[in-house]
C-alpha atoms as a PDB file:
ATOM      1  CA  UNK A   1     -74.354  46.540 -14.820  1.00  0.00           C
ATOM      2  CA  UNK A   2     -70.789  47.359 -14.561  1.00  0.00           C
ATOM      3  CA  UNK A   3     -69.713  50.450 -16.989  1.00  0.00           C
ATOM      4  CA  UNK A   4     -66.648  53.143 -17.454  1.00  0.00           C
ATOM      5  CA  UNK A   5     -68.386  56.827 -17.863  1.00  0.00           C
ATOM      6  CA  UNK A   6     -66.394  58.887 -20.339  1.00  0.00           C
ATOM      7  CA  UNK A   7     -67.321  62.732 -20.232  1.00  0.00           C
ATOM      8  CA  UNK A   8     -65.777  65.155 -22.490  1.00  0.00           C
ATOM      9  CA  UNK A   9     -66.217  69.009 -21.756  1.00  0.00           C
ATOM     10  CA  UNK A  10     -66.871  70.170 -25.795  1.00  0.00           C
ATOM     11  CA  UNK A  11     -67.880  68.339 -29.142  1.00  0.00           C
ATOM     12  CA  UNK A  12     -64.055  69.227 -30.261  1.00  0.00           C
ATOM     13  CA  UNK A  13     -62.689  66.917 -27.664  1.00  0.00           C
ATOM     14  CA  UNK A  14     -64.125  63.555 -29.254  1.00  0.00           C
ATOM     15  CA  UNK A  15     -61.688  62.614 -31.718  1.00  0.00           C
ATOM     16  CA  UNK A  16     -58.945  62.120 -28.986  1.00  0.00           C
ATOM     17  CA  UNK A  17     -61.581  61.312 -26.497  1.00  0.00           C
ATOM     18  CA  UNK A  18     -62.800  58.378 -28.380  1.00  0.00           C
ATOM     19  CA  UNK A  19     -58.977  57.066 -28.384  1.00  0.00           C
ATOM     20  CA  UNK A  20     -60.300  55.613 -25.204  1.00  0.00           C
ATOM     21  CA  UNK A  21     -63.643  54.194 -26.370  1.00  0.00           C
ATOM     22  CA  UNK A  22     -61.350  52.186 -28.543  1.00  0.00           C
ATOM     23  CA  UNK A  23     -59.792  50.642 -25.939  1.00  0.00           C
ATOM     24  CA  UNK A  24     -62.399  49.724 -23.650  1.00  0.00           C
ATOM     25  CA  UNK A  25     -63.838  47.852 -26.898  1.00  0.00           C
ATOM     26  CA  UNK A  26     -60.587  45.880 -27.687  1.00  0.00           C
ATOM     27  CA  UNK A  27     -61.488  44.727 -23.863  1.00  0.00           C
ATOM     28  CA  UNK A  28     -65.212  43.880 -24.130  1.00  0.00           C
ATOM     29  CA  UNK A  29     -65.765  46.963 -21.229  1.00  0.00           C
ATOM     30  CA  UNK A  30     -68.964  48.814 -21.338  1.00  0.00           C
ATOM     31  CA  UNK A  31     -68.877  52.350 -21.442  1.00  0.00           C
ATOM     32  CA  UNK A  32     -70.949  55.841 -21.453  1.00  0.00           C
ATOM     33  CA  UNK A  33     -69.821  58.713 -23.412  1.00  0.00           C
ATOM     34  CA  UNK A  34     -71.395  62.150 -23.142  1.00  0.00           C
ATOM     35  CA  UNK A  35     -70.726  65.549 -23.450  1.00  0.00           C
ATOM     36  CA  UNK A  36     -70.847  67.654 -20.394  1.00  0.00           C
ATOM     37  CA  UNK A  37     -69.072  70.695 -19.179  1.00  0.00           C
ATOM     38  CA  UNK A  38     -68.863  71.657 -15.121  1.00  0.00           C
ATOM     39  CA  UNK A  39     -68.690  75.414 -16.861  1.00  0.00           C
ATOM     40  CA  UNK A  40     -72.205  75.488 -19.244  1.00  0.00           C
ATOM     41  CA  UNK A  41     -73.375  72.287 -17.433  1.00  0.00           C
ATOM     42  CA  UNK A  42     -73.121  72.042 -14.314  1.00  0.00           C
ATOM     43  CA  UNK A  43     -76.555  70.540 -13.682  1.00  0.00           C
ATOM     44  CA  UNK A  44     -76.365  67.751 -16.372  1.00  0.00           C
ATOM     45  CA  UNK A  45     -72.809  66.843 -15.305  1.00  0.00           C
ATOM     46  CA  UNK A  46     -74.013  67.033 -11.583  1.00  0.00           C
ATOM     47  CA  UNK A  47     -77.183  64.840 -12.184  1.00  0.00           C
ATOM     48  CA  UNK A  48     -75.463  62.577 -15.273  1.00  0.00           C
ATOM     49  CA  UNK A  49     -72.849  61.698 -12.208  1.00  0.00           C
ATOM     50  CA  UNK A  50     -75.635  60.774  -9.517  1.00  0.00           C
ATOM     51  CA  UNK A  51     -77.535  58.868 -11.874  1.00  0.00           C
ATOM     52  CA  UNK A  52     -74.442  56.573 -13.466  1.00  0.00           C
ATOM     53  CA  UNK A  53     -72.860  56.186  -9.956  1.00  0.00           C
ATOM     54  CA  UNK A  54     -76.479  54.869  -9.333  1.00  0.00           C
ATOM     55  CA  UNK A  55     -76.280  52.490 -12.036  1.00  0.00           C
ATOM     56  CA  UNK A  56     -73.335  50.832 -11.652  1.00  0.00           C
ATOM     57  CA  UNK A  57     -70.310  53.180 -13.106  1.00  0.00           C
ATOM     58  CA  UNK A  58     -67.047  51.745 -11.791  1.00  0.00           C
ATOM     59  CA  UNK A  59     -65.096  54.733 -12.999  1.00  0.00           C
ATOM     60  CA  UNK A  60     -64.829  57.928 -14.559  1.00  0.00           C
ATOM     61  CA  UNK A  61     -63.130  59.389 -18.013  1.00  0.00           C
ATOM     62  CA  UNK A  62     -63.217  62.931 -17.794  1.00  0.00           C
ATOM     63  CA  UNK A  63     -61.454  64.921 -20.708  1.00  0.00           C
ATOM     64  CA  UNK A  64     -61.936  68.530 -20.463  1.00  0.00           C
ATOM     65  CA  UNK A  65     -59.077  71.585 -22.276  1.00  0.00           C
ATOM     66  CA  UNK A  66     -58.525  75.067 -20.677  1.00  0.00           C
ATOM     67  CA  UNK A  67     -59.726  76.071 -17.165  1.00  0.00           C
ATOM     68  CA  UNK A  68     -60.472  71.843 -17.210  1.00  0.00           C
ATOM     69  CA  UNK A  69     -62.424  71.777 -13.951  1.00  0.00           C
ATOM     70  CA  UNK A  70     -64.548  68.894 -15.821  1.00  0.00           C
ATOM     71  CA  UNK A  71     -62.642  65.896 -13.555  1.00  0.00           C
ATOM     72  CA  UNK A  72     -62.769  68.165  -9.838  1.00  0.00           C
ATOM     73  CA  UNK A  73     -66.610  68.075 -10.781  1.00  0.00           C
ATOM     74  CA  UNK A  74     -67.006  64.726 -11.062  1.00  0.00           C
ATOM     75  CA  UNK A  75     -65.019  64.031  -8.253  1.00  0.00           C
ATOM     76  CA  UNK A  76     -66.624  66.274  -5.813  1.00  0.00           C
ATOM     77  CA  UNK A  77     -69.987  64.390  -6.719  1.00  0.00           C
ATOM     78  CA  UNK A  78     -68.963  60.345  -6.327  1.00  0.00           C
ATOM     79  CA  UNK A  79     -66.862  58.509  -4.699  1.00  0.00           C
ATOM     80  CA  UNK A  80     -65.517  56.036  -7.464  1.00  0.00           C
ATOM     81  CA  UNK A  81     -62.601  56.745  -9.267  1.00  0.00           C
ATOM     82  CA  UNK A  82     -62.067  59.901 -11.669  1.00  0.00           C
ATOM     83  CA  UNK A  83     -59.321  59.741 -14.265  1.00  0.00           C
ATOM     84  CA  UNK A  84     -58.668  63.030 -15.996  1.00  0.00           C
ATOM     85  CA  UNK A  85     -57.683  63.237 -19.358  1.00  0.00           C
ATOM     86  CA  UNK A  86     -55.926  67.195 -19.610  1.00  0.00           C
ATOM     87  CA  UNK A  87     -56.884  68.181 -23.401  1.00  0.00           C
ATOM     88  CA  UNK A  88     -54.446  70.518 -25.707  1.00  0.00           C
ATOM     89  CA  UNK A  89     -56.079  73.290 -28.109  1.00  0.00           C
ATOM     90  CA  UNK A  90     -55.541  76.026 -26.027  1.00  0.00           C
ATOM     91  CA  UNK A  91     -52.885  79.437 -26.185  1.00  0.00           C
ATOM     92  CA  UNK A  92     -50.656  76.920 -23.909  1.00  0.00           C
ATOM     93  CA  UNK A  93     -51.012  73.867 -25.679  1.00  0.00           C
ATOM     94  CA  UNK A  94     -52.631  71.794 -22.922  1.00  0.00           C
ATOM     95  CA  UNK A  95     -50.469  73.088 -19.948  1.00  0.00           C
ATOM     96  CA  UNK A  96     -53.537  74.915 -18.238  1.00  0.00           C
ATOM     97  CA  UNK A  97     -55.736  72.022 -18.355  1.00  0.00           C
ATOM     98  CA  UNK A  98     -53.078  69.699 -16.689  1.00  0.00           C
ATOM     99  CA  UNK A  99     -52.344  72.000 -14.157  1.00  0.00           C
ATOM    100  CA  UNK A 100     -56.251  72.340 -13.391  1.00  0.00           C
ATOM    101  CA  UNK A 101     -57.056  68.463 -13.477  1.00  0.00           C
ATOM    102  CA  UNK A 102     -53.696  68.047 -11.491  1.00  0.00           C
ATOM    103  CA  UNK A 103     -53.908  70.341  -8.595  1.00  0.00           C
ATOM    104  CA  UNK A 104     -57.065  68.611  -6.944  1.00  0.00           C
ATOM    105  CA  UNK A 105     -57.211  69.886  -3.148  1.00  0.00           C
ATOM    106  CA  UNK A 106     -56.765  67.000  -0.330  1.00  0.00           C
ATOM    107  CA  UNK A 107     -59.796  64.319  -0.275  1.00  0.00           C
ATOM    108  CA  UNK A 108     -60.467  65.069  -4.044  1.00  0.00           C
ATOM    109  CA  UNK A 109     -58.378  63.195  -5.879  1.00  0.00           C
ATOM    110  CA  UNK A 110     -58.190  62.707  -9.706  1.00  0.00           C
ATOM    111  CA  UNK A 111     -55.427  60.245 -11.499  1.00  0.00           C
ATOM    112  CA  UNK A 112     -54.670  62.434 -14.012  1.00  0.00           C
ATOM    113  CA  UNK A 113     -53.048  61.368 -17.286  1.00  0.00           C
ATOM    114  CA  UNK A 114     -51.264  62.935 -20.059  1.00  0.00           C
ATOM    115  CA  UNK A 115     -52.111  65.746 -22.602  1.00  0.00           C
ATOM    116  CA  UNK A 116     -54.083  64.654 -25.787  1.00  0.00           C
ATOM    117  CA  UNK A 117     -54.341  61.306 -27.195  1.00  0.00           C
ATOM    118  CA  UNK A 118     -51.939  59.147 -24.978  1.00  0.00           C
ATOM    119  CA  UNK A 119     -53.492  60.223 -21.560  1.00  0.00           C
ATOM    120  CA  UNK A 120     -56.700  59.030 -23.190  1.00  0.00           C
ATOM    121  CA  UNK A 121     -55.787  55.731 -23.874  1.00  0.00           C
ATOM    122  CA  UNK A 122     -54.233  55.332 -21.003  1.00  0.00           C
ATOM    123  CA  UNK A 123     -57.081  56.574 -18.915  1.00  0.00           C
ATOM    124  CA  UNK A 124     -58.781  53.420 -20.580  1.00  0.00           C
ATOM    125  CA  UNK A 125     -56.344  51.418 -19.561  1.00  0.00           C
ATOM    126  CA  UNK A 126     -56.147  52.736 -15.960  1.00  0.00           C
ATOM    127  CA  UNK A 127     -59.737  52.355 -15.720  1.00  0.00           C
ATOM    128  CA  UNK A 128     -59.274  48.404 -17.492  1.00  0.00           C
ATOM    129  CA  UNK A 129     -56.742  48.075 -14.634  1.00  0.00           C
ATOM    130  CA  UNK A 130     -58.969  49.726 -11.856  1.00  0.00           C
ATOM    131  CA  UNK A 131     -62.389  46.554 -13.184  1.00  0.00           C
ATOM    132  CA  UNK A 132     -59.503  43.844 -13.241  1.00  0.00           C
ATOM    133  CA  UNK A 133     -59.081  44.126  -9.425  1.00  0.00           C
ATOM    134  CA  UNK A 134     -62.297  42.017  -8.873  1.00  0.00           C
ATOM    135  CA  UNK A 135     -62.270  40.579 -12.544  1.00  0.00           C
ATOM    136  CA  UNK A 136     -59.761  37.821 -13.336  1.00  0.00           C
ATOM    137  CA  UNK A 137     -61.097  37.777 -17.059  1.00  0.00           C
ATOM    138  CA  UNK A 138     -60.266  41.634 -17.230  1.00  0.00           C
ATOM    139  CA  UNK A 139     -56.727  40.967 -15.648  1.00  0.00           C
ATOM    140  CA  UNK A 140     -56.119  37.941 -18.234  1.00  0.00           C
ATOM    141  CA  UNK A 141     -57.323  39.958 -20.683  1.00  0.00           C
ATOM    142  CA  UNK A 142     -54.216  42.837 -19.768  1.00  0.00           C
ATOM    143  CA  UNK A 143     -51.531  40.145 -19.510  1.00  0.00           C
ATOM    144  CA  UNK A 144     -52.259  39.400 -22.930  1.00  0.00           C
ATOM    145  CA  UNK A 145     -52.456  42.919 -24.249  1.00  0.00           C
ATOM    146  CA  UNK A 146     -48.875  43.581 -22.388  1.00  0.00           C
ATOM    147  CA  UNK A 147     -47.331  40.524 -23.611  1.00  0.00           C
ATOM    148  CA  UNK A 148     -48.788  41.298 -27.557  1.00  0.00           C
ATOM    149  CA  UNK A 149     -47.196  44.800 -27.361  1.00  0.00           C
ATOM    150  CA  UNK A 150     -43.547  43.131 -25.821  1.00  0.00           C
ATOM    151  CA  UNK A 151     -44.078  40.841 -29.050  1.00  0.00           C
ATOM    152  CA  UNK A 152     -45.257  43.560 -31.771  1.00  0.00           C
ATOM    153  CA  UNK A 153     -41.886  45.736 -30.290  1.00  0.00           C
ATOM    154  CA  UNK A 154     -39.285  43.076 -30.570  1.00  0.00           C
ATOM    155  CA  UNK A 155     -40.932  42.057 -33.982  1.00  0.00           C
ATOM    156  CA  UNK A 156     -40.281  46.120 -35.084  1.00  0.00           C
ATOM    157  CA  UNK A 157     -36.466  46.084 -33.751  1.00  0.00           C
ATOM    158  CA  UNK A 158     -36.350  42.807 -36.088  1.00  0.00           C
ATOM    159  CA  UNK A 159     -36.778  44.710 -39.015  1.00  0.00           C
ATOM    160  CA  UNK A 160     -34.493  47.630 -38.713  1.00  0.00           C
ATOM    161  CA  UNK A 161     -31.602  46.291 -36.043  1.00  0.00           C
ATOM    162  CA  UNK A 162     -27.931  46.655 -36.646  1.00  0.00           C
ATOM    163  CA  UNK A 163     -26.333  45.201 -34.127  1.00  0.00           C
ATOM    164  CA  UNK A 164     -22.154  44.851 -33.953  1.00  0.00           C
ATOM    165  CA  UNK A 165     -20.290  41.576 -32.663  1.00  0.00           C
END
């Protein structure tokens, strides 16, 4: 069976983490969530990432705040996409865990997404995106979405536009 893994690196990280979740719903796509840190985890996240590459994981969600080396973990240990998801809360607001899900060395790479809530939803999407390339339902499915959010915009500017001439 064909799933998206989401892995956050604390309890605290689920409310924006599950930002995501929601998303893969609206979409029908299965998902995993689970808690797992490559700091006071390494083994679960190690043998959590053999065992769902084994079963059919197409991708990876990894959300993880401060020294965030939750995504370079995942990465190092399967070959399928990782999409980190850098998580504020800390004295720099974030900045530290972008910078440590960004700077992957060469060979290890990890799309990385923005801070908080939006890099989140977009990692679902990304990962949407990522199924879609062998699933015509799943593309379908994202035309729609794009042309529903063109729709709900121009349907906002409708009530509030002043326009001269």
């Amino acid at each position: 069976m064909k799933f998206v893994s989401i892995i956050m690196g604390s309890k605290s990280d689920y409310e924006i983490v599950s930002e995501a979740a929601k998303i893969l719903e609206l979409f029908d796509v299965k998902y995993e969530m689970i808690i797992s840190s490559a700091h006071r985890s390494p083994k679960r996240t190690h043998d959590y990432v053999a065992d769902a590459d084994k079963r059919g994981a197409q991708a990876f969600i990894c959300a993880a705040g401060m020294a965030a080396h939750l995504a370079g973990a995942v990465a190092a240990n399967t070959t399928k996409p990782v999409i980190g998801v850098p998580m504020g809360g800390s004295a720099v607001n974030g900045i530290d865990a972008l910078y440590s899900t960004v700077q992957m060395p060469a060979g290890m790479p990890v799309a990385t997404l923005a801070i908080g809530k939006a890099g989140a939803k977009n990692a679902a999407y990304l990962a949407i995106q990522i199924l879609a390339l062998s699933d015509d339902s799943l593309s379908t499915k994202l035309a729609e979405d794009r042309a529903k959010q063109e729709k709900s915009l121009e349907e906002d500017s409708k009530k509030i536009e002043v326009l001269l001439g």
